[in-house]
Protein backbone atom coordinates (compact mmCIF):
# COMPACT_ATOMS: atom_id res chain seq x y z
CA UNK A 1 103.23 12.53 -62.87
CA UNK A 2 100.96 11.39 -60.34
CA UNK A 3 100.60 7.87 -58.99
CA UNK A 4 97.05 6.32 -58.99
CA UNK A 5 95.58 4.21 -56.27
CA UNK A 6 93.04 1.73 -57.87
CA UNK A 7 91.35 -1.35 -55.45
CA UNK A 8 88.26 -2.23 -53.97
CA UNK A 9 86.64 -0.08 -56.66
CA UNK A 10 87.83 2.92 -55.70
CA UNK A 11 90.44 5.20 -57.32
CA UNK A 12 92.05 8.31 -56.71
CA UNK A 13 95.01 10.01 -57.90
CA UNK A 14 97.88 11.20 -55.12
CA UNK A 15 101.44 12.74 -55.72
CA UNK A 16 104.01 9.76 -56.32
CA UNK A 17 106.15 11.62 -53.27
CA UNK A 18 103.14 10.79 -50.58
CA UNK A 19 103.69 7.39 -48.56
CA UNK A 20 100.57 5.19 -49.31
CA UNK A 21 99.55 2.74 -46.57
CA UNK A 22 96.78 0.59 -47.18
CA UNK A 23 95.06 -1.75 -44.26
CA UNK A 24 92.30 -3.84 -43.50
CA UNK A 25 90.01 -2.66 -40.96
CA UNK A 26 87.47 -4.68 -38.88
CA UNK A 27 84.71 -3.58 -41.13
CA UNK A 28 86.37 -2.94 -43.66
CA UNK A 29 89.47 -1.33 -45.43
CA UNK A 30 91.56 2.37 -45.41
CA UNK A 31 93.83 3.76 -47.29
CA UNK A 32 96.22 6.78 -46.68
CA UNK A 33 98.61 8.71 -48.22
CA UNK A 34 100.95 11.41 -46.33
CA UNK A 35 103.07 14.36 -47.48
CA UNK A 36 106.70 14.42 -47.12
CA UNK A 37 108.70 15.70 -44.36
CA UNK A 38 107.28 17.26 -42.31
CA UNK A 39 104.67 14.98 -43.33
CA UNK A 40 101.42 16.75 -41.12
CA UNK A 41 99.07 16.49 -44.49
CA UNK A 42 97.45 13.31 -45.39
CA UNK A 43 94.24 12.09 -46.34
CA UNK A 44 92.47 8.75 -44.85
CA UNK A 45 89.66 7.34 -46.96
CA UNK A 46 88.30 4.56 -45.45
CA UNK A 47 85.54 2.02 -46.73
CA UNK A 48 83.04 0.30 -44.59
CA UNK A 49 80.64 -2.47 -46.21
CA UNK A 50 78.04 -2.77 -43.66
CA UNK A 51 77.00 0.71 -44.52
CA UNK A 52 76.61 2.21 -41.47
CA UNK A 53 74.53 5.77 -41.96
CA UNK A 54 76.71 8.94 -42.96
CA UNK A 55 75.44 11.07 -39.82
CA UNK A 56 76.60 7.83 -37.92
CA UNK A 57 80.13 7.67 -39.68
CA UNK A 58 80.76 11.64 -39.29
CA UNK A 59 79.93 11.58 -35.25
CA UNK A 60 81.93 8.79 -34.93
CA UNK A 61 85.09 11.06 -36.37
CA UNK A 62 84.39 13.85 -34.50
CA UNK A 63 83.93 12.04 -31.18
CA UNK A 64 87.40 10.28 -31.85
CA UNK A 65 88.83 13.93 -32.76
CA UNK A 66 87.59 15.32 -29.73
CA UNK A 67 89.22 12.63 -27.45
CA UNK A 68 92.57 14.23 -28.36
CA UNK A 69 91.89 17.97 -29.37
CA UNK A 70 88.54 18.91 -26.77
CA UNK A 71 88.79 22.62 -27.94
CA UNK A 72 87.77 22.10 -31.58
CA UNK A 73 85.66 24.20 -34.05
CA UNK A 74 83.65 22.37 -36.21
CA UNK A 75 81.03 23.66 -39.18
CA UNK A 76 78.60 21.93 -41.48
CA UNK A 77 79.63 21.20 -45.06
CA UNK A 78 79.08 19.66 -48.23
CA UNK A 79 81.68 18.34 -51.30
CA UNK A 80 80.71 16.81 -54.66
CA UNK A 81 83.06 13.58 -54.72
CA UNK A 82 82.76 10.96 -57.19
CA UNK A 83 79.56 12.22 -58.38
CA UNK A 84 78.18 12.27 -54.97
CA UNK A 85 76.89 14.75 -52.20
CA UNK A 86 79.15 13.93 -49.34
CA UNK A 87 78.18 15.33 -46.10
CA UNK A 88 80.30 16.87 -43.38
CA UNK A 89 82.73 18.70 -41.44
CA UNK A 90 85.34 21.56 -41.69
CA UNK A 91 87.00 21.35 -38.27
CA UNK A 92 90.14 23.52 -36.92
CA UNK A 93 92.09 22.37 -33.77
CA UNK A 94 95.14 23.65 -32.36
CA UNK A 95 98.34 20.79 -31.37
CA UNK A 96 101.76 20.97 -30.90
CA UNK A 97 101.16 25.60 -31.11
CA UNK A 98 100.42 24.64 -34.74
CA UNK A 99 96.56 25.45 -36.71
CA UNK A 100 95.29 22.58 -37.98
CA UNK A 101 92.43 21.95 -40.66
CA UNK A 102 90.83 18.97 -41.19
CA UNK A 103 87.84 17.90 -43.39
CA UNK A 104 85.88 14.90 -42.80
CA UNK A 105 83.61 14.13 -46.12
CA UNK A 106 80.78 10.61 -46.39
CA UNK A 107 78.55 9.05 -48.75
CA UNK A 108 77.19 6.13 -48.93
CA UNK A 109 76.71 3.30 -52.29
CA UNK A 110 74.60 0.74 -52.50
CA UNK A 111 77.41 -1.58 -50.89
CA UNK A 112 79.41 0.73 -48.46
CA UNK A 113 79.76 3.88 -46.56
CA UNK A 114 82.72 6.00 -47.88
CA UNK A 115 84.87 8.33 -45.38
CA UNK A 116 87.21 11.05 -46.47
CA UNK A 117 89.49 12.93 -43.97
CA UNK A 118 91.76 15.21 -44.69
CA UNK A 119 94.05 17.30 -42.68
CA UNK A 120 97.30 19.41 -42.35
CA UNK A 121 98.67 21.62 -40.27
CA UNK A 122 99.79 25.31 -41.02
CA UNK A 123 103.33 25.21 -41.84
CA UNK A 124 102.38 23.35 -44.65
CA UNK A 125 98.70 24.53 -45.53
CA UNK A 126 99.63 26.43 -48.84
CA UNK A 127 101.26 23.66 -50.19
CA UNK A 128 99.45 20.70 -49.28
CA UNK A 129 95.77 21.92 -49.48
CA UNK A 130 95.14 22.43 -52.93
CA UNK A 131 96.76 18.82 -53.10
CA UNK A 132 94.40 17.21 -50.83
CA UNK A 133 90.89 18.98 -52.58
CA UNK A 134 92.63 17.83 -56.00
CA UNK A 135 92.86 14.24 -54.23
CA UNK A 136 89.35 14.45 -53.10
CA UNK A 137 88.46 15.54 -56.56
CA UNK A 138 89.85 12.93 -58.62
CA UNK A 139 88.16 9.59 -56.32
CA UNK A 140 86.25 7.89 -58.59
CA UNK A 141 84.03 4.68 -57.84
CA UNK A 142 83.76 1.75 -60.08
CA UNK A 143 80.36 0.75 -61.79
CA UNK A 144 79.75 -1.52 -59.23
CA UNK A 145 79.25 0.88 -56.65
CA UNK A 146 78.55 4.00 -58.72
CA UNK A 147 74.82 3.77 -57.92
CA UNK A 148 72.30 3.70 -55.12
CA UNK A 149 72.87 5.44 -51.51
């Protein structure tokens, strides 16, 4: 059964085995939830309520991601999540000799900007991936922030 993360008018489902942390950030809040030992999946999805633009949000990420892992591939994408085109990155790095993926997703509502990273490494990739696009797929938005962007 999975648990269900459901504040700030967001929700998303996650397995009840993943460690949820919740915080409040400067402009706003994040939540994250992490995969067992060895624990290298997770997914961050963090809210910001001064709505800064998507394109803004995503170079942000990759300019923080690039201050640790310089050598990184990075290609254009697109996701539907919660009913919305989200713009952004697939990325691969290497750290620690392992592969890792990561996918950075944003939208934007008529109150906030929405960020969605995701990443594991490869000793758990088969395992953890499918998790992490089901997690992506179940985020829904509350009325209240279902429309605009």
């Amino acid at each position: 059964m999975p648990a269900i993360f459901a504040k700030h008018g967001l929700q998303f489902a996650y397995p009840e085995n993943w460690t949820l942390d919740e915080r409040e950030l400067e402009d706003g809040w994040s939540v994250a939830v992490q995969s067992p030992s060895p624990g290298t999946a997770f997914l961050l999805l963090s809210v910001h309520p001064g709505r800064p633009a998507v394109q803004e949000v995503l170079d942000a990420t990759v300019r923080a991601l690039r201050e640790d892992y310089v050598e990184l591939d990075a290609s254009p994408a697109e996701e539907q999540i919660a009913g919305r085109c989200a713009r952004g990155l697939n990325i691969q790095f290497i750290s620690l000799d392992l592969v890792n993926n990561c996918w950075i997703r944003s939208f934007r509502t008529k109150q906030e900007t929405v960020l969605i990273m995701c990443q594991v490494s490869d000793i758990e990739a088969d395992l953890a991936e499918p998790v992490m696009r089901a997690m992506r797929a179940s985020i829904q938005l509350a009325s209240r922030s279902s429309a605009g962007g």
